[in-house]
N, C-alpha and C. Protein backbone atom coordinates (compact mmCIF):
# COMPACT_ATOMS: atom_id res chain seq x y z
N UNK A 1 -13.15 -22.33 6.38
CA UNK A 1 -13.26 -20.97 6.89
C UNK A 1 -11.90 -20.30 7.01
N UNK A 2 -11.02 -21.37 7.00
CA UNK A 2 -9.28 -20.59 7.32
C UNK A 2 -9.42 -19.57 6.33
N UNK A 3 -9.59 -20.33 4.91
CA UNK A 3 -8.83 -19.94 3.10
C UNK A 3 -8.84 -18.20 3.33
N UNK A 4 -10.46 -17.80 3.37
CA UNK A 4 -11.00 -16.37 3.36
C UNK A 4 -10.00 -15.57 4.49
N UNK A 5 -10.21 -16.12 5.74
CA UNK A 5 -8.78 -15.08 6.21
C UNK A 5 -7.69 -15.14 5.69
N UNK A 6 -6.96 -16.11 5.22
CA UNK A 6 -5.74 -15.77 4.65
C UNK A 6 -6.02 -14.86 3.70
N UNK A 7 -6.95 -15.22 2.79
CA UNK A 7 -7.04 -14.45 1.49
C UNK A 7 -6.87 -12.65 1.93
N UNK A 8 -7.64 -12.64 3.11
CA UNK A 8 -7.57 -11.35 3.90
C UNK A 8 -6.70 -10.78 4.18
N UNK A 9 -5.80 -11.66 5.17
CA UNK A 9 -4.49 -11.06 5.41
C UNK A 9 -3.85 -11.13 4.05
N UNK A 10 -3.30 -11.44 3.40
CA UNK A 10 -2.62 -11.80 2.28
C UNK A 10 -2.88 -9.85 1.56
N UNK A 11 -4.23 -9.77 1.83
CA UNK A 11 -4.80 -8.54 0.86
C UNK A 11 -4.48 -7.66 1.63
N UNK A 12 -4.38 -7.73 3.22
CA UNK A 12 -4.03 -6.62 4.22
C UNK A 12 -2.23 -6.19 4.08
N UNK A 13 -1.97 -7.31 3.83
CA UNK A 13 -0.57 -6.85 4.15
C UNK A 13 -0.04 -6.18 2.35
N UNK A 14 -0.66 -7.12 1.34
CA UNK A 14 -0.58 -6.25 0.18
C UNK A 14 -0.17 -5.10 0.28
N UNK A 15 -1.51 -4.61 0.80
CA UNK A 15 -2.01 -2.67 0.93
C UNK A 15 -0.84 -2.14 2.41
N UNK A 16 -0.43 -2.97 2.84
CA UNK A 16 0.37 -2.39 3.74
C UNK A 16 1.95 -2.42 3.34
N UNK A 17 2.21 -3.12 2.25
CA UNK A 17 3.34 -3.42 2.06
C UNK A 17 3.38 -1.97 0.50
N UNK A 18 2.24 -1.95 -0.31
CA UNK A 18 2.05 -1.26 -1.28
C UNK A 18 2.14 0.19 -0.77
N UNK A 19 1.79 0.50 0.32
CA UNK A 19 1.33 1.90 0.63
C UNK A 19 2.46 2.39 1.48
N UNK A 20 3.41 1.08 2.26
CA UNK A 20 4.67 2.02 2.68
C UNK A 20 5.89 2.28 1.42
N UNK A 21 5.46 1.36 0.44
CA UNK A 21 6.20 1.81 -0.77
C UNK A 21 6.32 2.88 -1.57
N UNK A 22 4.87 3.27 -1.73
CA UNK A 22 4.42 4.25 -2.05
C UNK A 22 4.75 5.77 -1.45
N UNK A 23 5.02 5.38 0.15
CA UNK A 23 5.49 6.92 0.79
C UNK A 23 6.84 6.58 0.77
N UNK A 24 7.33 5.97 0.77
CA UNK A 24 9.28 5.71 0.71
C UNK A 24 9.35 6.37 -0.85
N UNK A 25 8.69 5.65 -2.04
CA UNK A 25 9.01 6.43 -3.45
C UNK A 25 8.52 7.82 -3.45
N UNK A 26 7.76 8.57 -2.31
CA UNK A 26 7.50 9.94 -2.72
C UNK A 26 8.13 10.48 -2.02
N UNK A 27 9.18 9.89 -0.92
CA UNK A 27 10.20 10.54 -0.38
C UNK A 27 11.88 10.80 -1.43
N UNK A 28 11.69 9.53 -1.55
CA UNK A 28 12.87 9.00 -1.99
C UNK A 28 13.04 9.17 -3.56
N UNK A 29 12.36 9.17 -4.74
CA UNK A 29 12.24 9.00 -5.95
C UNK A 29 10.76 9.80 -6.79
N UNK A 30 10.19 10.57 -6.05
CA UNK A 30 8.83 10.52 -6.15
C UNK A 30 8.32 11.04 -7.83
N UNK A 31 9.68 10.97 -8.83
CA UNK A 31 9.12 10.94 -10.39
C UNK A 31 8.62 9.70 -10.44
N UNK A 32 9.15 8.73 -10.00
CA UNK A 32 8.26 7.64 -9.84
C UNK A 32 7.20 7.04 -9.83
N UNK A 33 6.72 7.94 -9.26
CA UNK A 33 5.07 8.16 -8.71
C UNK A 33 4.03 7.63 -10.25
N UNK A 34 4.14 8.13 -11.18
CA UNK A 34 3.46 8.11 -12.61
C UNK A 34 3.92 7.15 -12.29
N UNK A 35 4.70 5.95 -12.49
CA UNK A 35 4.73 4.44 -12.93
C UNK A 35 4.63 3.81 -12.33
N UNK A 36 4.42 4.07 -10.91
CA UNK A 36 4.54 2.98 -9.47
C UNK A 36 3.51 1.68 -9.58
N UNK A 37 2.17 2.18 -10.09
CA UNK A 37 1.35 1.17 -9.83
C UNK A 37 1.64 0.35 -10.95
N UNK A 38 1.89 0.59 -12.01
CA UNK A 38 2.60 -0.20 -13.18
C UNK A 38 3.56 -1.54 -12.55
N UNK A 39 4.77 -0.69 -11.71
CA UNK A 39 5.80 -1.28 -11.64
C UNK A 39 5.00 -2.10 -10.41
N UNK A 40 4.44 -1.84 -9.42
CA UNK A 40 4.01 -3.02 -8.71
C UNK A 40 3.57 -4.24 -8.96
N UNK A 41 2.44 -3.85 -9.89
CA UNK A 41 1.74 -4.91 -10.70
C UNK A 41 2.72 -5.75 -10.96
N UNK A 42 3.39 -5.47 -11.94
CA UNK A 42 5.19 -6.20 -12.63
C UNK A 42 5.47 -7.03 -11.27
N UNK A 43 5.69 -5.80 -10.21
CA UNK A 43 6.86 -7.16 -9.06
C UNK A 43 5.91 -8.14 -7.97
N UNK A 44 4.61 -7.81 -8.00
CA UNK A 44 3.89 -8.69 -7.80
C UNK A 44 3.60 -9.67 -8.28
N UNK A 45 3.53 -9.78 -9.65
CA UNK A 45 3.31 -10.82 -10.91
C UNK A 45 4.23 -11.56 -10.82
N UNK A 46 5.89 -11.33 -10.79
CA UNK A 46 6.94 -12.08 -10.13
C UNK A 46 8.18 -11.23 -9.39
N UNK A 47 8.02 -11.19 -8.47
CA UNK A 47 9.47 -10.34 -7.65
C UNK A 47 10.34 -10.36 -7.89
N UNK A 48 11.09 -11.62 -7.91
CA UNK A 48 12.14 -12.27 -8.33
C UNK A 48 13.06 -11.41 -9.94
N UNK A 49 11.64 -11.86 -10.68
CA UNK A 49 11.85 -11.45 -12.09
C UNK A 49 12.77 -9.69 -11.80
N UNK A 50 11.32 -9.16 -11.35
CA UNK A 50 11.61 -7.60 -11.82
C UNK A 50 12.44 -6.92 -10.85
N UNK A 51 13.13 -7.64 -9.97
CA UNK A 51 14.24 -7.15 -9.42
C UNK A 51 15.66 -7.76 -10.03
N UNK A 52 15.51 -8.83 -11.34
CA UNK A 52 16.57 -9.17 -11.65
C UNK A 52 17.05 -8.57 -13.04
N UNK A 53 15.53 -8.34 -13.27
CA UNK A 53 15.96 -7.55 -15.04
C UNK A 53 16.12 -5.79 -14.37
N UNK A 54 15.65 -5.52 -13.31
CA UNK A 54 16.18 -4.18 -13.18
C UNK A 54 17.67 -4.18 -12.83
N UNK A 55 18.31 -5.15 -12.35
CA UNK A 55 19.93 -5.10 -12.20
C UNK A 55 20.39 -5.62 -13.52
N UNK A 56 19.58 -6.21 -14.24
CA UNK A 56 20.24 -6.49 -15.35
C UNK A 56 20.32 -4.61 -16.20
N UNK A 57 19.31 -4.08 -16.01
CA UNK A 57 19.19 -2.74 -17.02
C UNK A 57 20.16 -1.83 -16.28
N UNK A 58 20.14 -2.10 -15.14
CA UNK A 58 21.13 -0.94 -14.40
C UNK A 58 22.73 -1.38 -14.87
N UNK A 59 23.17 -2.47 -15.16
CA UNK A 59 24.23 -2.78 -15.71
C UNK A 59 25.26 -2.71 -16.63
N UNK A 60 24.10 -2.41 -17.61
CA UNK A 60 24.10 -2.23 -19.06
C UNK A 60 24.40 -1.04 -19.10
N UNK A 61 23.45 -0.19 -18.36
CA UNK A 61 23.38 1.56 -18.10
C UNK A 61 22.71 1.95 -19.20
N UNK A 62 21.89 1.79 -19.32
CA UNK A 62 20.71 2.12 -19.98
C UNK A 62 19.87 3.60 -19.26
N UNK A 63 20.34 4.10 -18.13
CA UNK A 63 19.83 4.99 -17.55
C UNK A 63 18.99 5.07 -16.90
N UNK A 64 18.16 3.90 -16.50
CA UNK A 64 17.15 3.41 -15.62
C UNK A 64 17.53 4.03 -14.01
N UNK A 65 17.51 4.62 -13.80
CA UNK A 65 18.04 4.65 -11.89
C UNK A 65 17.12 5.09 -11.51
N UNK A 66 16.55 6.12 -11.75
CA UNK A 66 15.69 6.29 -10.98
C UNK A 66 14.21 5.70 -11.17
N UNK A 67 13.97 5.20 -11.94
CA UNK A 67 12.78 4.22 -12.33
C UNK A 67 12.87 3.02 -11.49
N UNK A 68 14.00 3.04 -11.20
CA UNK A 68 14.60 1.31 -11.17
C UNK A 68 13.81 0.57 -9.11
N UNK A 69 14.00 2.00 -8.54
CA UNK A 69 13.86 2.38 -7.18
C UNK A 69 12.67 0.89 -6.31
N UNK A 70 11.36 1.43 -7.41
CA UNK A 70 10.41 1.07 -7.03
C UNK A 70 10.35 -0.53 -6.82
N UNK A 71 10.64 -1.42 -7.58
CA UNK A 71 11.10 -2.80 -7.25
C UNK A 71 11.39 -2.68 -5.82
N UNK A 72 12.60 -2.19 -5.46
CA UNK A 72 13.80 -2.31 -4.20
C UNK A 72 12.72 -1.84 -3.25
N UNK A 73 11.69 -0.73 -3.41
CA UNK A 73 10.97 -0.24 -2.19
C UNK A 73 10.19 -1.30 -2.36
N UNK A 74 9.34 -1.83 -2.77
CA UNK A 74 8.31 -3.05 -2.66
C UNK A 74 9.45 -4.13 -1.73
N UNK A 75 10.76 -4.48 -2.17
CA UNK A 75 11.09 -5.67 -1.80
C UNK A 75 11.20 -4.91 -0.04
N UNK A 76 11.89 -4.01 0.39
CA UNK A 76 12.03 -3.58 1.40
C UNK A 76 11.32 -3.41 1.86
N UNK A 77 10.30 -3.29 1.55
CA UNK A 77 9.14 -2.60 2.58
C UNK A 77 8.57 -4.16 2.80
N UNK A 78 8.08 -4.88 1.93
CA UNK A 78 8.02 -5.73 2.13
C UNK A 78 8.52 -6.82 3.71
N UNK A 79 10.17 -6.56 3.64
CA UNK A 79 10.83 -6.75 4.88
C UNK A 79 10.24 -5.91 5.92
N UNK A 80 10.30 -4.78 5.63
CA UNK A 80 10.42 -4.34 6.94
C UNK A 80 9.02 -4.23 7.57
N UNK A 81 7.92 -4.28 6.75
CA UNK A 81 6.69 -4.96 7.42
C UNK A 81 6.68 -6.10 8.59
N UNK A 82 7.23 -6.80 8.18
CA UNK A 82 7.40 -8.05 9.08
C UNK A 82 8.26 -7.22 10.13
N UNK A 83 9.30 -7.32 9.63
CA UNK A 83 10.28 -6.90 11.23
C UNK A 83 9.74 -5.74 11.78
N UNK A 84 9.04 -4.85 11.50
CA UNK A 84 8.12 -3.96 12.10
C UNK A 84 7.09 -4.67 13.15
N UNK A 85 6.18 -5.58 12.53
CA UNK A 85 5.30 -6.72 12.97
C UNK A 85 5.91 -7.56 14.43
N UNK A 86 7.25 -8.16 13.85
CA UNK A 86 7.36 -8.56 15.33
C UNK A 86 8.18 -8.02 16.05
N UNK A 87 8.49 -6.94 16.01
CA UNK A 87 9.76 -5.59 16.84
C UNK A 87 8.02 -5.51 17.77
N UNK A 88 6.86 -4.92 17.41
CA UNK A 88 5.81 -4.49 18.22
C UNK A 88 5.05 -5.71 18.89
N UNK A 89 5.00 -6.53 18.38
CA UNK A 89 4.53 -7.84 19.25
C UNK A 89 5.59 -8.35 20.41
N UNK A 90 6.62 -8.35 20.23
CA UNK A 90 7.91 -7.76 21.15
C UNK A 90 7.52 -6.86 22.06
N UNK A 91 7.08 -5.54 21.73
CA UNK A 91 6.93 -4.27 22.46
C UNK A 91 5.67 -4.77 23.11
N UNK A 92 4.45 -5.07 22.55
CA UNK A 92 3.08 -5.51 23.13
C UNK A 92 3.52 -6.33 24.45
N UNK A 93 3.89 -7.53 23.73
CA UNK A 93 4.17 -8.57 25.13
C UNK A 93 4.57 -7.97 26.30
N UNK A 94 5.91 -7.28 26.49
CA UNK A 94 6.35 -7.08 27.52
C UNK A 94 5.74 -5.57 27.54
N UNK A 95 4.93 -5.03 27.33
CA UNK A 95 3.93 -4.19 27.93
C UNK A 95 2.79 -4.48 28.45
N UNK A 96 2.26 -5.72 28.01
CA UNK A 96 1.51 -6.31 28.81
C UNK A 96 1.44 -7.04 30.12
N UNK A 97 2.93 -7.47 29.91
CA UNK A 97 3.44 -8.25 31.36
C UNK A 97 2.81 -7.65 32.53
N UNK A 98 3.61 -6.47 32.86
CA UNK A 98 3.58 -5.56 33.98
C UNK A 98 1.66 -5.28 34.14
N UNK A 99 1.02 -4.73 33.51
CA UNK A 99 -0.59 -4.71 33.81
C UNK A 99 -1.01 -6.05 33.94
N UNK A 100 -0.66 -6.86 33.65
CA UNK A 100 -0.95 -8.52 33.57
C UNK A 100 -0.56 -9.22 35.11
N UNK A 101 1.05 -8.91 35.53
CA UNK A 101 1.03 -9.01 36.76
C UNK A 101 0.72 -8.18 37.90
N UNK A 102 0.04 -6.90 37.84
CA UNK A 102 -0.27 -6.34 38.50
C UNK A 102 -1.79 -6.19 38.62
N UNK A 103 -2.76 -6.76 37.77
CA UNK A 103 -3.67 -7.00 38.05
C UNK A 103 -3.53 -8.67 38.73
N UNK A 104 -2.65 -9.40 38.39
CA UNK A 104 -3.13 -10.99 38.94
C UNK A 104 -2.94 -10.67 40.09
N UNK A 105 -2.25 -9.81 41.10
CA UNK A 105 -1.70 -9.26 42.04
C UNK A 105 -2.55 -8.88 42.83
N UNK A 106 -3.53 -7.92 42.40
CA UNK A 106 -4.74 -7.29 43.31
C UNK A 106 -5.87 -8.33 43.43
N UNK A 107 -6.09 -9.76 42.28
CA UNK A 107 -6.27 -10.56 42.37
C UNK A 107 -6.20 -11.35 43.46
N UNK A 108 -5.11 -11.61 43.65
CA UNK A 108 -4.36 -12.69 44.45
C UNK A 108 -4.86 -11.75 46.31
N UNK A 109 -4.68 -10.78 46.21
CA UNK A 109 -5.18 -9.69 47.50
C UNK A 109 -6.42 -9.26 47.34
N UNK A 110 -7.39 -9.55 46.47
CA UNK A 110 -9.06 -9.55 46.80
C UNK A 110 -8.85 -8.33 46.33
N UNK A 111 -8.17 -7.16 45.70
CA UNK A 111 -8.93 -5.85 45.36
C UNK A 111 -9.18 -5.95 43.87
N UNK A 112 -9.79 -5.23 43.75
CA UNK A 112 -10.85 -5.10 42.42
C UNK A 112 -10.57 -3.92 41.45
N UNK A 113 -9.98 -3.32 41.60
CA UNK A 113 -9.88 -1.51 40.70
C UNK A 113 -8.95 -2.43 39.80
N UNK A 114 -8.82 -1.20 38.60
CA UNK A 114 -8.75 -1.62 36.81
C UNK A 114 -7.36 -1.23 37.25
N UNK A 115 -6.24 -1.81 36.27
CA UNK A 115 -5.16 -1.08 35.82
C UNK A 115 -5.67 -0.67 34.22
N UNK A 116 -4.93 0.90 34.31
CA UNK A 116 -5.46 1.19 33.67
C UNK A 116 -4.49 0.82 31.96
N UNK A 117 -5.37 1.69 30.76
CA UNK A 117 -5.12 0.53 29.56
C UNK A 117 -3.24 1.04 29.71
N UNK A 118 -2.34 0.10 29.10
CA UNK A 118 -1.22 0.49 28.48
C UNK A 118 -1.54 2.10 27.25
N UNK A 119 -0.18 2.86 27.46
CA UNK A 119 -0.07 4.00 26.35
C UNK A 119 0.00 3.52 25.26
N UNK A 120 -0.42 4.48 24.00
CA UNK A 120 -0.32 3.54 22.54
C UNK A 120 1.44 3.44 22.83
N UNK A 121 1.54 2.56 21.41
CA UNK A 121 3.52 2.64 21.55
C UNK A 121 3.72 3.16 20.43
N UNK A 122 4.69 4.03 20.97
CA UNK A 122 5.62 4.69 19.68
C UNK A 122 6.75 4.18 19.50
N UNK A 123 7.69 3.64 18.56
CA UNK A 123 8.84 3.51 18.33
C UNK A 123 10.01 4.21 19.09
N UNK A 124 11.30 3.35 19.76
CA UNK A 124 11.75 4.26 20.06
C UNK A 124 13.01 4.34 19.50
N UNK A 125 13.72 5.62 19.99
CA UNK A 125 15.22 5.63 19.11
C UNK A 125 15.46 4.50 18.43
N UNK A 126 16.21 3.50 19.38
CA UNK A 126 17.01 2.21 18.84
C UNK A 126 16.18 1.14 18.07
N UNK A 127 14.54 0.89 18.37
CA UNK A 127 14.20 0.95 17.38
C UNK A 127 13.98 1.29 15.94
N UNK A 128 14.00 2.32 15.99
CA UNK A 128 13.93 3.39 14.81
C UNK A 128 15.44 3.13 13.90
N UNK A 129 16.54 2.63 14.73
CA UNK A 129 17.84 2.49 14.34
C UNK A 129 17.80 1.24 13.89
N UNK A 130 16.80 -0.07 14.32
CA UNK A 130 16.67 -1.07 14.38
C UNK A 130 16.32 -1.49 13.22
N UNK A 131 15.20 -0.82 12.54
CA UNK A 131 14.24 -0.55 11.37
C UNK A 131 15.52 -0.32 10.03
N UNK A 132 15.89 0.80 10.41
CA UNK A 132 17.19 1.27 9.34
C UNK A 132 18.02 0.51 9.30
N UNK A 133 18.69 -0.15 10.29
CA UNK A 133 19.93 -0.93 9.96
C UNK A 133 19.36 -2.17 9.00
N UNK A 134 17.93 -2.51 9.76
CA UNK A 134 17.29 -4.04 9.05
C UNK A 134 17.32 -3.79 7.31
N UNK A 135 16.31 -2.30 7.44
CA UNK A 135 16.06 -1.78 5.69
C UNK A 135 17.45 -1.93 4.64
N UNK A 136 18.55 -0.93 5.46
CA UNK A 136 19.58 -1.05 4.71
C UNK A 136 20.16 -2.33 4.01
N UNK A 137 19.81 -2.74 5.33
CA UNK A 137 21.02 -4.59 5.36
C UNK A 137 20.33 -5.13 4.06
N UNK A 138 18.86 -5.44 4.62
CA UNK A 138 18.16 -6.08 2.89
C UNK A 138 18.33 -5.01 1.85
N UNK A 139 18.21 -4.04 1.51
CA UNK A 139 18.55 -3.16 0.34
C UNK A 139 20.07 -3.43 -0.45
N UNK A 140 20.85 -3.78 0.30
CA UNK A 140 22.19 -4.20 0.00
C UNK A 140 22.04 -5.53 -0.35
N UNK A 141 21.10 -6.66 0.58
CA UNK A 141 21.52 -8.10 -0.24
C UNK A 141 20.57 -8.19 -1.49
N UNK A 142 19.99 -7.11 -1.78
CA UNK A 142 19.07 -7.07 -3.17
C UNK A 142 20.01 -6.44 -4.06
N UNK A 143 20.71 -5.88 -3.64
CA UNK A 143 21.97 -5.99 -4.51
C UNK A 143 21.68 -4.23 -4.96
N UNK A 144 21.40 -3.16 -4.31
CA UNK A 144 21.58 -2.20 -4.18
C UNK A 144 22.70 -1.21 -3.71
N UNK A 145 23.42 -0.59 -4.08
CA UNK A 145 24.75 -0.07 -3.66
C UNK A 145 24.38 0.93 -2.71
N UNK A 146 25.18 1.41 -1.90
CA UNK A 146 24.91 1.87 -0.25
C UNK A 146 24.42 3.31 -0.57
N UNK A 147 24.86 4.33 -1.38
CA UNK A 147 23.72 5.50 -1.87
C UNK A 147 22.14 4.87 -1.53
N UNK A 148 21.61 4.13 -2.77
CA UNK A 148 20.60 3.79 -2.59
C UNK A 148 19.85 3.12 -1.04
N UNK A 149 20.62 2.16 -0.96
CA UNK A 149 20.41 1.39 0.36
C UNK A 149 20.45 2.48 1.53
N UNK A 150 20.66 3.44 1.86
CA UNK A 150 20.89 4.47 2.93
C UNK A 150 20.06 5.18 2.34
N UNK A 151 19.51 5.87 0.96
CA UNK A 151 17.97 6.50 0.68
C UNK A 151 16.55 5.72 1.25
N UNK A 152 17.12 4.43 0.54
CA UNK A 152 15.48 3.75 1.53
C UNK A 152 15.17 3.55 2.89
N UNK A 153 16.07 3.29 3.21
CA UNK A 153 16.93 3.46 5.25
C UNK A 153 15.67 4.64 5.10
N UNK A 154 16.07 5.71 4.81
CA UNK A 154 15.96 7.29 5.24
C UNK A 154 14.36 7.07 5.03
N UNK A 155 14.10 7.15 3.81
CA UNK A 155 12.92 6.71 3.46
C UNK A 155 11.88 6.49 4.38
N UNK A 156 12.48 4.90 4.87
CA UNK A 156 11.42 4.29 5.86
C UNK A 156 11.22 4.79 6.76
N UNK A 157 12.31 5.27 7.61
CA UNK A 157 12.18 6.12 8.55
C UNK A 157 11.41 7.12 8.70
N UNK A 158 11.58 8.20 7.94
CA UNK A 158 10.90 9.55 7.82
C UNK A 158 9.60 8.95 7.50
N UNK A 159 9.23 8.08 6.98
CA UNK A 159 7.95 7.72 6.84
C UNK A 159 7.50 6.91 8.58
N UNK A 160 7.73 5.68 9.18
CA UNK A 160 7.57 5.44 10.15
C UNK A 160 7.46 6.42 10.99
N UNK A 161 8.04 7.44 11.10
CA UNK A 161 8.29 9.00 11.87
C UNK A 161 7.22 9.84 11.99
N UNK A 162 6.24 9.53 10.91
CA UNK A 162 5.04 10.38 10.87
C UNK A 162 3.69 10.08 11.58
């Protein structure tokens, strides 16, 4: 019974990793857009690969740059899914604390009334700074030069922002 959830998550985070790519390249590159699902397919099939022959083509200068994008947003977004993931399980926990000890509390004193639910969470500033510095940092060890690496930064952001 595990296999099928993984298979699940595996397919959830796909579409979550595909679809913040997708709004980072229509921020960031969005001629792109016509080849994106192409180029996913490609860096899904092997990552590795199609982020190494795109530094190989960017090298050469073959003129690839802005084609080239979509790899780097899959690999980044990729990242920053996760560190998104546990920056808010972070935020969850210790938002839960406080309603957690304040109900064991009325507990512990026999009263009965609800605390009420936690606010949704929004990201905050230094988060938001948290996200960018993370995006950049991997955009650079993928071997992206800091133009680029500071577009996908921006990218993610303005997208997380919405």
């Amino acid at each position: 019974m595990g296999e099928p959830r993984t298979d699940l998550q595996a397919d959830q985070s796909r579409e979550l990793i595909t679809e913040l790519a997708r709004l980072v390249i229509d921020r960031a590159a969005p001629d792109e857009l016509l080849t994106f699902d192409e180029v996913v397919e490609e860096y899904y099939a092997d990552p590795q690969s199609t982020l190494m022959l795109i530094k190989k083509d960017e090298a050469v200068g073959f003129g690839l740059e802005l084609v080239l994008l979509t790899p780097f947003a899959m690999a980044v977004a990729e990242f920053v899914i996760g560190f998104v993931g546990d920056l808010l399980r972070d935020v969850a926990k210790d938002a839960a604390k406080s309603p957690i000890s304040d109900a064991l509390k009325r507990v512990l004193r026999g009263r009965t009334d609800q605390a009420s639910p936690p606010d949704e969470m929004d990201l905050t500033k230094a988060q938001r700074a948290q996200i960018f510095a993370a995006a950049k940092e991997q955009s650079a060890r993928l071997g992206l030069d800091e133009d680029k690496a500071v577009l996908l930064g921006n990218a993610i952001i303005g997208v997380l922002g919405n």
